[in-house]
C-alpha atoms as a PDB file:
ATOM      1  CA  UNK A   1       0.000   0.000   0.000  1.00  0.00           C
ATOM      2  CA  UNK A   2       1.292   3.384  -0.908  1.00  0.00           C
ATOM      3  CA  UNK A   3       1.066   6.265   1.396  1.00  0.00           C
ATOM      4  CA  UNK A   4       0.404   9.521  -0.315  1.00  0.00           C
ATOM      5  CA  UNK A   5       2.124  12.294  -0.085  1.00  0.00           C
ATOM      6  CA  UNK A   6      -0.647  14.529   1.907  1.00  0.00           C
ATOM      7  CA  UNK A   7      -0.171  11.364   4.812  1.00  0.00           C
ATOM      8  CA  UNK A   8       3.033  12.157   4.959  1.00  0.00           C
ATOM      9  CA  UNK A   9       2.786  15.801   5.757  1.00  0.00           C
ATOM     10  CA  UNK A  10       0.312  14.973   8.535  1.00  0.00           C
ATOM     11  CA  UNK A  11       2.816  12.652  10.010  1.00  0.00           C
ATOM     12  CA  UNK A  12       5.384  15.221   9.735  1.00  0.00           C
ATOM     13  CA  UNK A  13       3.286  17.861  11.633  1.00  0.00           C
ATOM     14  CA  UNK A  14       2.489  16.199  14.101  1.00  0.00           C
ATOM     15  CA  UNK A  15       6.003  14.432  14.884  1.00  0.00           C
ATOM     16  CA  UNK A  16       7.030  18.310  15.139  1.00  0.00           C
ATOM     17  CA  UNK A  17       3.920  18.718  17.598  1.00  0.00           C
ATOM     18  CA  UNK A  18       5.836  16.011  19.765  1.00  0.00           C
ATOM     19  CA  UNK A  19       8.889  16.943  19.268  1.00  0.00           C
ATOM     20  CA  UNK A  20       8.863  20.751  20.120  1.00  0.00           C
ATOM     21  CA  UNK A  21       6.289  19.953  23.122  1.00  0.00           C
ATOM     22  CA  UNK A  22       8.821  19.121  25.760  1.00  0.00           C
ATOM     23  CA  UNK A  23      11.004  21.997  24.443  1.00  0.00           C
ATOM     24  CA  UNK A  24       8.017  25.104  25.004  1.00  0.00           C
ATOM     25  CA  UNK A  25       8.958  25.831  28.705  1.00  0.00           C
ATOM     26  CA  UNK A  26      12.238  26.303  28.535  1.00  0.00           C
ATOM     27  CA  UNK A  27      11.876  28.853  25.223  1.00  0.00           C
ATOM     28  CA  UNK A  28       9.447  30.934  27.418  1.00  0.00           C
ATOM     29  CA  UNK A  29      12.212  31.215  30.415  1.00  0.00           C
ATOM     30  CA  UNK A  30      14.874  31.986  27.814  1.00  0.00           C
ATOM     31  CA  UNK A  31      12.728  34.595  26.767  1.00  0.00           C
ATOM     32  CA  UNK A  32      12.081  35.900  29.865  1.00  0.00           C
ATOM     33  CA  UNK A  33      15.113  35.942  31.091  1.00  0.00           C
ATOM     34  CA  UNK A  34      15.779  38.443  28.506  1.00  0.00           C
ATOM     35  CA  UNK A  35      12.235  40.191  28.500  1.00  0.00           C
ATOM     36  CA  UNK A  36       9.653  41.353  30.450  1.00  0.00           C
ATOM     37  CA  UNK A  37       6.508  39.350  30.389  1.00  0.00           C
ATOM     38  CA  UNK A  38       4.984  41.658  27.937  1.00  0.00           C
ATOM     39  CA  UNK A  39       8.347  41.680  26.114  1.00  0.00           C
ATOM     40  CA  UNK A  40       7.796  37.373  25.789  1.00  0.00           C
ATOM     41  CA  UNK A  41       4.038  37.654  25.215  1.00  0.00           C
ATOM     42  CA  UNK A  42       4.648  40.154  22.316  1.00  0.00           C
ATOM     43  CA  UNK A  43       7.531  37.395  20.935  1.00  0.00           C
ATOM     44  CA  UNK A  44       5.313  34.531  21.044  1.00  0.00           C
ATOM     45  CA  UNK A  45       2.954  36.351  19.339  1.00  0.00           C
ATOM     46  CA  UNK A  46       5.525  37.449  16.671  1.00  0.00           C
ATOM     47  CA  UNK A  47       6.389  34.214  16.688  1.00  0.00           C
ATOM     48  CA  UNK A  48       2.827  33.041  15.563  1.00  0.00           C
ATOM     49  CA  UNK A  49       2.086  36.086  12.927  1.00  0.00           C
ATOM     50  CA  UNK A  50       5.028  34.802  11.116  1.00  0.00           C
ATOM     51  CA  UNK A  51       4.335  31.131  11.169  1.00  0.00           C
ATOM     52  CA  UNK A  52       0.762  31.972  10.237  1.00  0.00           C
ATOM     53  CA  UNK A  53       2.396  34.228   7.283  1.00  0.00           C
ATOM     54  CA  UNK A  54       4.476  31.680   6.428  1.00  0.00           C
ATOM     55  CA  UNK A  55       1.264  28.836   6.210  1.00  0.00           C
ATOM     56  CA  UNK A  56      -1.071  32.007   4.488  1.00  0.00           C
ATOM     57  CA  UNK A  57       1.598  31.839   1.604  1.00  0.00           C
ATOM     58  CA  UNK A  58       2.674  28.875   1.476  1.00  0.00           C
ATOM     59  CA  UNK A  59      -1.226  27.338   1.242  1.00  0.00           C
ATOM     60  CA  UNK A  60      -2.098  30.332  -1.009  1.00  0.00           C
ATOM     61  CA  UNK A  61       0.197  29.937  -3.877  1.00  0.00           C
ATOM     62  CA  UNK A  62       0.892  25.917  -3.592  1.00  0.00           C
ATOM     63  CA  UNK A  63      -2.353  24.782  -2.460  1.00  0.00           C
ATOM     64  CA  UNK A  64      -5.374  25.907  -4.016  1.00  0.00           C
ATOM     65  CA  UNK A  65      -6.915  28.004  -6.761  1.00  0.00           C
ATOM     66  CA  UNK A  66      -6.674  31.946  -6.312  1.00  0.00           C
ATOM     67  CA  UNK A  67     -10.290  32.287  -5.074  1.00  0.00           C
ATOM     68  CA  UNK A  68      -9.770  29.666  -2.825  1.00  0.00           C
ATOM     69  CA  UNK A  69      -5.925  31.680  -1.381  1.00  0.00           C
ATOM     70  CA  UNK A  70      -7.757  34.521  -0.811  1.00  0.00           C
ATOM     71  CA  UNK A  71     -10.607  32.780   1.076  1.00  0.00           C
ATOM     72  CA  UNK A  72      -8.095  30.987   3.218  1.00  0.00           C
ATOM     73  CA  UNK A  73      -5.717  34.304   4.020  1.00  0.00           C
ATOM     74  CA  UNK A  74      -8.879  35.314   5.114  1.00  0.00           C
ATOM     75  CA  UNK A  75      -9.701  32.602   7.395  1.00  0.00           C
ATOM     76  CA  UNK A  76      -6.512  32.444   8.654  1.00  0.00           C
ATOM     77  CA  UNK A  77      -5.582  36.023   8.803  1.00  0.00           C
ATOM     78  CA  UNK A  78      -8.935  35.798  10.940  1.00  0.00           C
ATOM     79  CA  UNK A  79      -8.037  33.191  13.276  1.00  0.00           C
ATOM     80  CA  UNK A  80      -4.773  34.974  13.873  1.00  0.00           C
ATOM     81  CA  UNK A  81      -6.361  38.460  14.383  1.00  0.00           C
ATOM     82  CA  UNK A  82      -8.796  36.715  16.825  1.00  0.00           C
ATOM     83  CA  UNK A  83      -5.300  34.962  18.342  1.00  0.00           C
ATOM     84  CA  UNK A  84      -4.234  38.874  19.238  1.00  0.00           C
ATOM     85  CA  UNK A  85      -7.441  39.969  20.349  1.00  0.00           C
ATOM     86  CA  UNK A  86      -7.643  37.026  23.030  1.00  0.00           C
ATOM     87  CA  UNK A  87      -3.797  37.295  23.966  1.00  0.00           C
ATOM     88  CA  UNK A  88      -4.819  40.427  25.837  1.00  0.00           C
ATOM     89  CA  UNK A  89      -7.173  39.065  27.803  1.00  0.00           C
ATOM     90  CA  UNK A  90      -6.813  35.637  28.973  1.00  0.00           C
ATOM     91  CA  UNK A  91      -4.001  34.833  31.563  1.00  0.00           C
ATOM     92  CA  UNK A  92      -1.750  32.819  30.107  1.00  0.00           C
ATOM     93  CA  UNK A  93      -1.702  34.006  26.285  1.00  0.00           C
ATOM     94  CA  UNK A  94      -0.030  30.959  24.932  1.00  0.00           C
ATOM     95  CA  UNK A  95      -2.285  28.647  25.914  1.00  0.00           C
ATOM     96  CA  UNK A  96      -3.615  30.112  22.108  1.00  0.00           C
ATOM     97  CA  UNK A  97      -1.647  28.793  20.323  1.00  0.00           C
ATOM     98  CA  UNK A  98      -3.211  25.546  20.272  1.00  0.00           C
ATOM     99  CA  UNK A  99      -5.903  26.896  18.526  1.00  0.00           C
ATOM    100  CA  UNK A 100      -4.034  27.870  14.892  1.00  0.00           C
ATOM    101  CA  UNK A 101      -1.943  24.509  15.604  1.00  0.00           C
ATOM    102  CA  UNK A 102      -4.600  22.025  15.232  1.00  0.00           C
ATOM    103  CA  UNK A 103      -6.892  24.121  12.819  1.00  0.00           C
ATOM    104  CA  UNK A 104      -3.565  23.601  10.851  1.00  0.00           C
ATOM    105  CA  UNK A 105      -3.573  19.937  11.663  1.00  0.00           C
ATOM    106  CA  UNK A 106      -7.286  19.503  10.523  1.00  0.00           C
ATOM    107  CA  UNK A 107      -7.301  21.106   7.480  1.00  0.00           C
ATOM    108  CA  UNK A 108      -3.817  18.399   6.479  1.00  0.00           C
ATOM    109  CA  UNK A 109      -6.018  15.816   7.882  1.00  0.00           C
ATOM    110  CA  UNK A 110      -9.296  16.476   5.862  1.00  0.00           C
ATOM    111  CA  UNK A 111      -7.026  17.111   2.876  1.00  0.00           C
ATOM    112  CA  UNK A 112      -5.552  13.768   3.077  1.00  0.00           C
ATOM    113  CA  UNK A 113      -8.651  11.859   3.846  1.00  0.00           C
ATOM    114  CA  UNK A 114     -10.221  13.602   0.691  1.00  0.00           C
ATOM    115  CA  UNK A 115      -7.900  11.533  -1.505  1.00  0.00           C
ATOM    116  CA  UNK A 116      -8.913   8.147  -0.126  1.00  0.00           C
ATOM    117  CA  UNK A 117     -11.433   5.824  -1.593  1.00  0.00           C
ATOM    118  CA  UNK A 118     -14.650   6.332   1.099  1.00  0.00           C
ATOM    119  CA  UNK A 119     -15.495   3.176   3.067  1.00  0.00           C
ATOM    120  CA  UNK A 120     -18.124   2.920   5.272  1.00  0.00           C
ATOM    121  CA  UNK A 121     -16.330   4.470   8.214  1.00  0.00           C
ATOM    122  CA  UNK A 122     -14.885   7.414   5.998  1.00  0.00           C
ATOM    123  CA  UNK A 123     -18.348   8.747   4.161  1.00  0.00           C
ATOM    124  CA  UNK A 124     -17.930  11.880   6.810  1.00  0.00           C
ATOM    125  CA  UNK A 125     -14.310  12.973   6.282  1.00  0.00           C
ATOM    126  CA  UNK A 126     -15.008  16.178   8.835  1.00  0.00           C
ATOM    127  CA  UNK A 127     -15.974  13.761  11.558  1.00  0.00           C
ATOM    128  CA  UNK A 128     -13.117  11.474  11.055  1.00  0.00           C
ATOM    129  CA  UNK A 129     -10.579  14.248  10.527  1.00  0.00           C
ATOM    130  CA  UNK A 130     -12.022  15.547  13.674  1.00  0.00           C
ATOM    131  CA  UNK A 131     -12.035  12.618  15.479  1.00  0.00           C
ATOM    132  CA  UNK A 132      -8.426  11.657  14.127  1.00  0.00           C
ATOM    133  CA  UNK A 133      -7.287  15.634  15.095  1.00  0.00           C
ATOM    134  CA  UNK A 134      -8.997  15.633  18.762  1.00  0.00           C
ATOM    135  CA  UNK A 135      -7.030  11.655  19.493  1.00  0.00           C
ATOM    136  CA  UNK A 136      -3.943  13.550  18.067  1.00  0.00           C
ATOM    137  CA  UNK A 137      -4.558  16.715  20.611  1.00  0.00           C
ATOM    138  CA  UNK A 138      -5.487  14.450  23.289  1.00  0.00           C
ATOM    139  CA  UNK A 139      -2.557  12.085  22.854  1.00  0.00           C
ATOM    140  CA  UNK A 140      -0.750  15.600  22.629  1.00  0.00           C
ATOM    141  CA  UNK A 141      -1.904  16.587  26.143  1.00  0.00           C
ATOM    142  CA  UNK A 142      -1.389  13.192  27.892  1.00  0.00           C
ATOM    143  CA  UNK A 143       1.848  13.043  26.592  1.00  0.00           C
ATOM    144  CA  UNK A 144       2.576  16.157  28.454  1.00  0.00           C
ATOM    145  CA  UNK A 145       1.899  14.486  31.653  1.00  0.00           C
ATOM    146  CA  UNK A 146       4.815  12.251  31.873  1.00  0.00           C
ATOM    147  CA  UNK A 147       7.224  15.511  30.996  1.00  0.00           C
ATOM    148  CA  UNK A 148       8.841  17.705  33.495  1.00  0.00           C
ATOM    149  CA  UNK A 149       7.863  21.091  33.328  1.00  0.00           C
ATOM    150  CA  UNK A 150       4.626  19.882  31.508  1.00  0.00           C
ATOM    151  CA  UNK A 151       1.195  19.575  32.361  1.00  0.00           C
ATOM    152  CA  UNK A 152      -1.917  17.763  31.420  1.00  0.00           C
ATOM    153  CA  UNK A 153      -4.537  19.970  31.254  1.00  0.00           C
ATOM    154  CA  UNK A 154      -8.737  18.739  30.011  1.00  0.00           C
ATOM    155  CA  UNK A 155      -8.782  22.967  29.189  1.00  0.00           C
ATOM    156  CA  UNK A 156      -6.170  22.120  26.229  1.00  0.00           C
ATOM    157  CA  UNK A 157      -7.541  19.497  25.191  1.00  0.00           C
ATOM    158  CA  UNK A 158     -10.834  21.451  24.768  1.00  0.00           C
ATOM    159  CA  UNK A 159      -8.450  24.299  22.722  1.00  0.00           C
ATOM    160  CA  UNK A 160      -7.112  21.345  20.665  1.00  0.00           C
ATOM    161  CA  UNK A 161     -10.424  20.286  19.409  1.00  0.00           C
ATOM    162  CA  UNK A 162     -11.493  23.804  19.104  1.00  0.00           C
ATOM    163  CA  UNK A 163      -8.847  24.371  17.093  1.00  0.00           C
ATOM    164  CA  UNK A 164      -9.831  21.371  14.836  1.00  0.00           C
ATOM    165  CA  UNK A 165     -13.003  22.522  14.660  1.00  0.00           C
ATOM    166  CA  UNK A 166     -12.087  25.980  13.630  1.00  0.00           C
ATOM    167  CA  UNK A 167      -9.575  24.918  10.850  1.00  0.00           C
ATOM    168  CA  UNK A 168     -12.640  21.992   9.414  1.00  0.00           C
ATOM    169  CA  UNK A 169     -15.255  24.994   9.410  1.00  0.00           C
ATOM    170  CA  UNK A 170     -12.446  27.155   7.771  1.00  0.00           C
ATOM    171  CA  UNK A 171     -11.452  24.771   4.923  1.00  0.00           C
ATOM    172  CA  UNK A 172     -15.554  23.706   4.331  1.00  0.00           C
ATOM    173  CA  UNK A 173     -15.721  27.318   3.646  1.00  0.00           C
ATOM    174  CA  UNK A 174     -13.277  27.223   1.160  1.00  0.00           C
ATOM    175  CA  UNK A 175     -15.110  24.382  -0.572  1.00  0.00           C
ATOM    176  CA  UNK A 176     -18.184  25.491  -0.361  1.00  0.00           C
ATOM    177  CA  UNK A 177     -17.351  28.847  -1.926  1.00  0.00           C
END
């Protein structure tokens, strides 16, 4: 059996989401270290506005059709804006970034599962790309537990499948349209 190419990038993503998880902490006390804590939150949220300009082009001019790139900077540039908007209120601002992480993840999910031959259990790809996103986030999470300086928290779990959620209703947009 041949895995396609779109599999592959999933599996790739999230390798890098287990990778870079232990590693999170001790970024933020480098930072601030060096910063103040608005100094840090301002960096991580640099930090994000370039890897969600980075995903904006990348998606808009190797992904899909110019309507479709505009749609999605949209979406994103959105999701991102809203991103800002909450790290001003909520107290710990990174907790956030799980949202544009695993709308990311489900929109690589659903875009791989749209290339496979349905079966009974695939006739709803948003369900199982949910589903497959949320035992990703949740694996994510639980993972966390058994790392120092990590924690296992139900409210990230909840961001993780919010942020799947978010990214399926973003890219059903984009078909719809």
């Amino acid at each position: 059996m041949k895995i396609s190419r779109k599999w592959v990038i999933v599996c790739i993503y999230s390798i890098c989401i287990f990778i870079f998880t232990p590693y999170l902490p001790q970024l933020i006390r480098a930072a601030s270290s060096r910063w103040s804590k608005s100094g840090v939150s301002n960096f991580v949220l640099g930090v994000e506005i370039m890897i969600a300009l980075l995903i904006l082009f990348s998606a808009g001019f190797f992904i899909f059709r110019k309507k479709k790139s505009i749609l999605l900077l949209f979406s994103f540039g959105g999701l991102f804006l809203l991103s800002f908007i909450i790290y001003q209120f909520i107290p710990n601002p990174y907790e956030f970034t799980h949202l544009p992480e695993y709308a990311i993840l489900s929109i690589l999910i659903i875009r791989a599962l749209n290339k496979e031959k349905r079966s009974s259990f695939t006739k709803n790809p948003y369900f199982l790309s949910g589903l497959i996103t949320g035992m990703i986030g949740t694996g994510d999470e639980v993972y966390q537990y058994f790392l120092p300086n990590r924690f296992f928290t139900w409210y990230d779990i909840l961001l993780n499948i919010l942020g799947g959620i978010l990214g399926l209703l973003i890219f059903w947009q984009m078909k719809k349209s």
